[in-house]
Protein backbone atom coordinates (compact mmCIF):
# COMPACT_ATOMS: atom_id res chain seq x y z
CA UNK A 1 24.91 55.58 -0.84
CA UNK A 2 21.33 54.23 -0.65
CA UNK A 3 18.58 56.73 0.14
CA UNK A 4 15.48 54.98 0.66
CA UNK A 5 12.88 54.66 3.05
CA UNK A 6 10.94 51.90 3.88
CA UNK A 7 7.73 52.06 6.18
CA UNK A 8 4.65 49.66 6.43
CA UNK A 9 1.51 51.47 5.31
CA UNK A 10 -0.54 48.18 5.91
CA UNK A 11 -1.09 46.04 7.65
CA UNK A 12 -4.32 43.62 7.53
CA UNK A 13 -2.55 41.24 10.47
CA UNK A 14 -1.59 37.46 11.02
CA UNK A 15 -1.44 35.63 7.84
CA UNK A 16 -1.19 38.42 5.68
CA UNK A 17 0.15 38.66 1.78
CA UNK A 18 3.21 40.80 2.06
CA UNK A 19 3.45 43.30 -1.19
CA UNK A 20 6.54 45.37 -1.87
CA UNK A 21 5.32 48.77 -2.85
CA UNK A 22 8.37 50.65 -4.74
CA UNK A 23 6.57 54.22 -5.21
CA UNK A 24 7.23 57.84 -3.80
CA UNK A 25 3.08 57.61 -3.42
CA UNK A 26 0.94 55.17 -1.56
CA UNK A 27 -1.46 52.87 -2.50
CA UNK A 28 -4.68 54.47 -3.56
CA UNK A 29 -7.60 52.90 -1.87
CA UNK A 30 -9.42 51.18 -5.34
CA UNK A 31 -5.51 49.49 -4.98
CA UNK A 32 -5.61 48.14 -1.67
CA UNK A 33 -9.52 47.08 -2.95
CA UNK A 34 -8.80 44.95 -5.51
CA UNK A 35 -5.41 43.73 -3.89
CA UNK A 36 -7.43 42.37 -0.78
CA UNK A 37 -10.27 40.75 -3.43
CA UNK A 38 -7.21 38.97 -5.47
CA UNK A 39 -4.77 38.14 -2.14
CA UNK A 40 -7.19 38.79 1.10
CA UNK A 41 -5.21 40.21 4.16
CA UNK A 42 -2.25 42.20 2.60
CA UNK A 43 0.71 43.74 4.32
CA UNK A 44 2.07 46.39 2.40
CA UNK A 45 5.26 47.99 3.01
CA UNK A 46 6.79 50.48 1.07
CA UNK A 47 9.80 51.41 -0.37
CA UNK A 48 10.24 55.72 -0.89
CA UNK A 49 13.58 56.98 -2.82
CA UNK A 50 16.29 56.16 -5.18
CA UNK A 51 16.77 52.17 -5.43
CA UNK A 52 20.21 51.61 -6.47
CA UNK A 53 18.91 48.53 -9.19
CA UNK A 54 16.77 45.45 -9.37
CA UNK A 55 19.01 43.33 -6.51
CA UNK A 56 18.31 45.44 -3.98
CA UNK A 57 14.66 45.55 -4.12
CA UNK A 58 14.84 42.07 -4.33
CA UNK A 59 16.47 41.89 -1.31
CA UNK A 60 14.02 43.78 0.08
CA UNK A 61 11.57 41.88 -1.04
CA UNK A 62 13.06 38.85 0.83
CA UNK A 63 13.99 40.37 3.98
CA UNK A 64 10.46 41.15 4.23
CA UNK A 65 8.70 38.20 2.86
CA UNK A 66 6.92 39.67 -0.44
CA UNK A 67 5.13 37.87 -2.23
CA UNK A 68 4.32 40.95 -4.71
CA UNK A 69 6.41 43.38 -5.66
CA UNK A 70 4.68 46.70 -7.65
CA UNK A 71 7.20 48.58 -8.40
CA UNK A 72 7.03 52.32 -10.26
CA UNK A 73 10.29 52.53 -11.86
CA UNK A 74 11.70 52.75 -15.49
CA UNK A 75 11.40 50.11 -17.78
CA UNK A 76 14.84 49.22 -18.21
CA UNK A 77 14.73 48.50 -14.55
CA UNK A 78 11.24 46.57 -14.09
CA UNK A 79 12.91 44.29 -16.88
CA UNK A 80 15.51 43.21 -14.62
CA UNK A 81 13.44 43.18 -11.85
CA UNK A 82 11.21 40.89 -13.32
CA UNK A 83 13.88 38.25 -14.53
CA UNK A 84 15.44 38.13 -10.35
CA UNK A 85 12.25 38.07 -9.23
CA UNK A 86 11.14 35.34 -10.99
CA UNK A 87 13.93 33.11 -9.87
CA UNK A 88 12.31 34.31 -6.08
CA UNK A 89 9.26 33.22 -6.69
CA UNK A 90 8.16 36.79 -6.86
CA UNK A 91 5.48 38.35 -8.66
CA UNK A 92 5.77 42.05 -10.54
CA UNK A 93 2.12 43.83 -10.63
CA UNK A 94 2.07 47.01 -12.60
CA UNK A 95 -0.72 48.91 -11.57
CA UNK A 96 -2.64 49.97 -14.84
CA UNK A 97 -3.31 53.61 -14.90
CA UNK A 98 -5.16 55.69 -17.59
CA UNK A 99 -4.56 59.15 -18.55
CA UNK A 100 -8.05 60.89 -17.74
CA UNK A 101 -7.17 64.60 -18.69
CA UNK A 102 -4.59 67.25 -19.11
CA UNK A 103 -4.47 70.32 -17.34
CA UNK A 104 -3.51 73.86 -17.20
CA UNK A 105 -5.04 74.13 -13.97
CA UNK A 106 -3.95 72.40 -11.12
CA UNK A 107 -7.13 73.34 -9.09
CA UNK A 108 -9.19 72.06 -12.06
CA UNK A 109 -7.01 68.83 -11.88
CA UNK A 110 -7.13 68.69 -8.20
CA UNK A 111 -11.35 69.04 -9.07
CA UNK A 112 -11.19 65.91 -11.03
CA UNK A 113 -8.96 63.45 -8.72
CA UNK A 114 -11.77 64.38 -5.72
CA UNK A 115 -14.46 63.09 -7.96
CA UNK A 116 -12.89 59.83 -7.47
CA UNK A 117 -10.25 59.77 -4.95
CA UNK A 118 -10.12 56.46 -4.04
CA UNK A 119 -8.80 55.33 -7.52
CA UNK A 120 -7.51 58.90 -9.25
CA UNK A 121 -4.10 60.45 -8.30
CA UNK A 122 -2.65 64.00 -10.56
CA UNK A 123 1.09 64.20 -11.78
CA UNK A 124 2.37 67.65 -12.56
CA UNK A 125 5.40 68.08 -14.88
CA UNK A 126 7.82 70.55 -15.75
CA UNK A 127 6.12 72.29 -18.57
CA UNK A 128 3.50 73.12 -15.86
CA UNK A 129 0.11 70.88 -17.36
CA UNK A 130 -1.02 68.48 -14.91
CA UNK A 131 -2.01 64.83 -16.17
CA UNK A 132 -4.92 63.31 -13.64
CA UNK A 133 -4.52 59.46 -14.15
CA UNK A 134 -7.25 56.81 -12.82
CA UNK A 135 -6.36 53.42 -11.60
CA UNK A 136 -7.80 50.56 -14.41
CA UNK A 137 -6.34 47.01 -12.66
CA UNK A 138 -3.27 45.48 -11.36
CA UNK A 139 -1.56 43.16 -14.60
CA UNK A 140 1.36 40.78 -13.77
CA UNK A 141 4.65 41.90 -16.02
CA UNK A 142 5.58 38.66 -17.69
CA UNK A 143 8.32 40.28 -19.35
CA UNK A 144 9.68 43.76 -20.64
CA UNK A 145 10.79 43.82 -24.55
CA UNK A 146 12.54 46.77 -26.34
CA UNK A 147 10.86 46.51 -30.20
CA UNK A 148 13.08 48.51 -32.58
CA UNK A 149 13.72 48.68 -36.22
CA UNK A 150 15.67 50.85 -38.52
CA UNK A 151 16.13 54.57 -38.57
């Protein structure tokens, strides 16, 4: 059974660039920014939860008319996303996001995302440090490639 939810955080109006936003957070503002710059009016709808695989995002993707597709997912999905999208005529952004501390302290990390807010967002993980991360650019995902060599 599919969990997801899909809701439409944006929308610019008539004539807008639909993007596919496949993220348990919204867009930060510096995202929508540069998204308008690049596409002008954007419609973005996103999708919250468990996605069952690549297909059904594309799907989504269609049923709504996306153009763009940024999706937050693991690798070994984005890669397969990318190949059915490309037969779409869809394009996969990956938002570029750099690691801009560590923390013990959440408050201190919560400090350091409202310094910039529009572009900085804070992930806490199990071990209890808290990573804030800034958003660098949007990058279209030509392809995903496992590199390996002997162990």
């Amino acid at each position: 059974m599919v969990s997801v939810e899909v809701r439409e955080v944006l929308n610019d109006g008539e004539g807008s660039t639909v993007v596919l936003w496949v993220s348990r957070h919204p867009p930060l503002k510096a995202q929508v920014s540069v998204l308008r710059q690049r596409l002008g009016r954007v419609r973005i709808i996103q999708v919250v939860g468990v996605v069952p695989n690549a297909d059904y995002v594309i799907g989504l993707a269609r049923k709504y008319g996306a153009k763009y597709v940024v999706p937050v997912l693991p690798l070994s999905f984005i890669a397969k996303l990318v190949e059915e999208a490309r037969k779409q005529g869809i394009t996969v952004l990956y938002a570029r996001m750099e690691v801009i501390g560590q923390y013990r302290d959440v408050e201190e990390a919560k400090q350091v995302v409202n310094e910039y807010r529009e572009a900085r967002t804070m992930t806490t993980y199990a071990d209890g440090t808290t990573k804030v991360h800034e958003f660098v650019r949007f990058e279209k995902v030509k392809a995903v490639k496992l590199e390996t060599e002997p162990f």
